[in-house]
C-alpha atoms as a PDB file:
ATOM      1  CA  UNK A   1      31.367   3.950 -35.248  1.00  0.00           C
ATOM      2  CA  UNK A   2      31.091   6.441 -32.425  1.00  0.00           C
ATOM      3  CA  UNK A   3      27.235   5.833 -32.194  1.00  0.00           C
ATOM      4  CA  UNK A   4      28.002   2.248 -31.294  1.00  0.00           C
ATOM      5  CA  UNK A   5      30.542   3.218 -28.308  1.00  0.00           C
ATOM      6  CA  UNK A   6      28.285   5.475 -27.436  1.00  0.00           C
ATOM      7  CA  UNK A   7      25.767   2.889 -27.662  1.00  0.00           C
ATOM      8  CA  UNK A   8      27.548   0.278 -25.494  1.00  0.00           C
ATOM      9  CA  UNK A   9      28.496   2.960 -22.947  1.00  0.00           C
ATOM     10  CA  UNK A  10      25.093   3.682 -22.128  1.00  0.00           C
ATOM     11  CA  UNK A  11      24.039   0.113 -21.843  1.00  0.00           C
ATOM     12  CA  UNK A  12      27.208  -0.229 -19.732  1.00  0.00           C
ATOM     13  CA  UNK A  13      25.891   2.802 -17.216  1.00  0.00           C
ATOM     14  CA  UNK A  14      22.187   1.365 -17.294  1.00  0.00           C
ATOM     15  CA  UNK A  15      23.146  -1.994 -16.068  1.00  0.00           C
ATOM     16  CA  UNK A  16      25.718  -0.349 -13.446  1.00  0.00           C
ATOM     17  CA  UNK A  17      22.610   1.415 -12.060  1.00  0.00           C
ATOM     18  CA  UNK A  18      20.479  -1.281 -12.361  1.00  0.00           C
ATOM     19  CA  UNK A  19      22.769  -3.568 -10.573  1.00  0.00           C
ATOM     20  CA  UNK A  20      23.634  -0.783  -7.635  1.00  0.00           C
ATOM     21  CA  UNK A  21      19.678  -0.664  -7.270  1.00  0.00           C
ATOM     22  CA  UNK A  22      19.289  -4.348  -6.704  1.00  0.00           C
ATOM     23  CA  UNK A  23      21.978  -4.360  -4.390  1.00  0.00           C
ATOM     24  CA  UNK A  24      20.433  -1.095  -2.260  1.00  0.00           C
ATOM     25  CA  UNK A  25      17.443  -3.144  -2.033  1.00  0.00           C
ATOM     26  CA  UNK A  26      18.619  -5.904  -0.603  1.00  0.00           C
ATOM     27  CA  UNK A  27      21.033  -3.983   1.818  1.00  0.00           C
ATOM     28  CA  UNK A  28      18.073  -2.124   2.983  1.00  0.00           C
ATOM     29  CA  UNK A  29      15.805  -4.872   3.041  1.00  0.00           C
ATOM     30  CA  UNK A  30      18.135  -6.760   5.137  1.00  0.00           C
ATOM     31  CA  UNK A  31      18.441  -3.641   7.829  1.00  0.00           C
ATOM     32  CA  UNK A  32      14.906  -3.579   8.106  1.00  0.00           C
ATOM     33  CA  UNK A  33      14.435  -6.984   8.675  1.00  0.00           C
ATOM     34  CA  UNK A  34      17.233  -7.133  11.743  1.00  0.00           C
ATOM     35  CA  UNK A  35      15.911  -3.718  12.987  1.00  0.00           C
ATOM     36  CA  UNK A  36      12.242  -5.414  13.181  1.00  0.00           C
ATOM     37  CA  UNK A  37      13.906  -8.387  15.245  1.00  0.00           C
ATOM     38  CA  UNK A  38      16.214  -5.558  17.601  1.00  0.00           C
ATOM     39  CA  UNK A  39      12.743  -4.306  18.999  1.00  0.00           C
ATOM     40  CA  UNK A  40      11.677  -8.198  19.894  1.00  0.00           C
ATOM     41  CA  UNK A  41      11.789  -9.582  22.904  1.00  0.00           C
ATOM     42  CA  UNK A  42      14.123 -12.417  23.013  1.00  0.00           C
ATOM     43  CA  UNK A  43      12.946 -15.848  25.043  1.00  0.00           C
ATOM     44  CA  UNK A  44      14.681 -19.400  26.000  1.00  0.00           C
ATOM     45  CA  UNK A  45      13.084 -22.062  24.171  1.00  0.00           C
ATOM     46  CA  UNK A  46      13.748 -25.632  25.308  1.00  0.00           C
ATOM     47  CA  UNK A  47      16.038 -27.759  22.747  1.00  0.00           C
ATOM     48  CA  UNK A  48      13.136 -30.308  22.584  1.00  0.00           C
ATOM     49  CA  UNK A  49      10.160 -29.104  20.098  1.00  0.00           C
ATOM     50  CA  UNK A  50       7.635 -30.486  22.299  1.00  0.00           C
ATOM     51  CA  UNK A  51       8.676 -28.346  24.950  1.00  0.00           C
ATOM     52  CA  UNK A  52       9.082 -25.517  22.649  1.00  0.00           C
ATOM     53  CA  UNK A  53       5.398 -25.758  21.716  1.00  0.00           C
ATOM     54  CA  UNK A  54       3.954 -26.284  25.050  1.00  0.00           C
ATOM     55  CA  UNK A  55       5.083 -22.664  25.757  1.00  0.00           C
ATOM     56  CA  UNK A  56       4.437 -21.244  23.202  1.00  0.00           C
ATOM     57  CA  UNK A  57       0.786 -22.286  23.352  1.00  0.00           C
ATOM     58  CA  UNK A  58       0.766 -20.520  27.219  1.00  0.00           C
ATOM     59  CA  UNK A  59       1.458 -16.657  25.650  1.00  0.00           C
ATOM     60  CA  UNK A  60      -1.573 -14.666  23.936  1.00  0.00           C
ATOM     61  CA  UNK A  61      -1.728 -13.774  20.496  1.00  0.00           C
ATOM     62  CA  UNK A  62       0.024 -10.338  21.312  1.00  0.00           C
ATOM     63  CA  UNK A  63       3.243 -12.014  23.754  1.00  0.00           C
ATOM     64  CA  UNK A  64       3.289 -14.109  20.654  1.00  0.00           C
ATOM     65  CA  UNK A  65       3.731 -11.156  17.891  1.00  0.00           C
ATOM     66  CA  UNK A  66       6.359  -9.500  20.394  1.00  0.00           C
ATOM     67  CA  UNK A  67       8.830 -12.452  20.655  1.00  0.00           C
ATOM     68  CA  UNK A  68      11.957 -12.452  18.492  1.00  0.00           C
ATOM     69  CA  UNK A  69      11.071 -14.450  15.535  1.00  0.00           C
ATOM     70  CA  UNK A  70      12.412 -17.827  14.881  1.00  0.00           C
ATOM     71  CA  UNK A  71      11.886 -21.622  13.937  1.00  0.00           C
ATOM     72  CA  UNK A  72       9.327 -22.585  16.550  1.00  0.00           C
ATOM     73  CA  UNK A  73       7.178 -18.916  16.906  1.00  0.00           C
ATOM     74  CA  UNK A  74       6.564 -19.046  13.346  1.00  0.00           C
ATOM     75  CA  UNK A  75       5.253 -22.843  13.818  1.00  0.00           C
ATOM     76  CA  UNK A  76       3.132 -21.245  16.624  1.00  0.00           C
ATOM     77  CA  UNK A  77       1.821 -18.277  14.568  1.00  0.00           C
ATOM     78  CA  UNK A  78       1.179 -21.138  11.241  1.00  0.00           C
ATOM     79  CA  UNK A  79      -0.949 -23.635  13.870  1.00  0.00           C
ATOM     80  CA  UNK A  80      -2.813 -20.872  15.200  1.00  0.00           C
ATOM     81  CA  UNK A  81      -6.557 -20.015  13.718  1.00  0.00           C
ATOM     82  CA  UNK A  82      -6.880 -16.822  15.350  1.00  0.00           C
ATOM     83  CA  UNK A  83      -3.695 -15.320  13.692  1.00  0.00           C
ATOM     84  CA  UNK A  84      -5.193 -13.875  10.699  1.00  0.00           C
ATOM     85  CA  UNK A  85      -3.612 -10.320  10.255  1.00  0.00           C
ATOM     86  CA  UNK A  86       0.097 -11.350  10.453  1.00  0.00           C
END
């Protein structure tokens, strides 16, 4: 009978530290991700997506990988051919 406690208790600790582990992981994925996005430079993007993409297509490759991150710069980085390593 005490085996089985035991038994239980362990499973009991295992998923505990399985579920802490999953939950570090995406705590500290999460803080990487907004620290990434801290060293961006932030522009104004029109409202319009037309006008969005018109200036977009004006900055380089390397103004583009610098630029916070959002809706319209990933469209930019998925249309261009040349972005091959990001």
């Amino acid at each position: 009978m005490k085996s089985r406690t035991k038994k239980k208790r362990c499973l009991g600790h295992r998923l505990m530290f399985c579920a802490c582990l999953l939950l570090c992981s995406a705590v500290w994925s999460t803080a990487a991700t907004q620290a990434s996005d801290h060293k961006r430079r932030e522009i104004q993007l029109p409202d319009f997506p037309e006008g969005a993409a018109y200036l977009l297509s004006r900055l380089s490759n390397q103004e583009l990988r610098e630029i916070k991150r959002t809706e319209p710069v990933y469209l930019a980085i998925l249309i261009r051919d040349e972005f091959s390593d990001c």
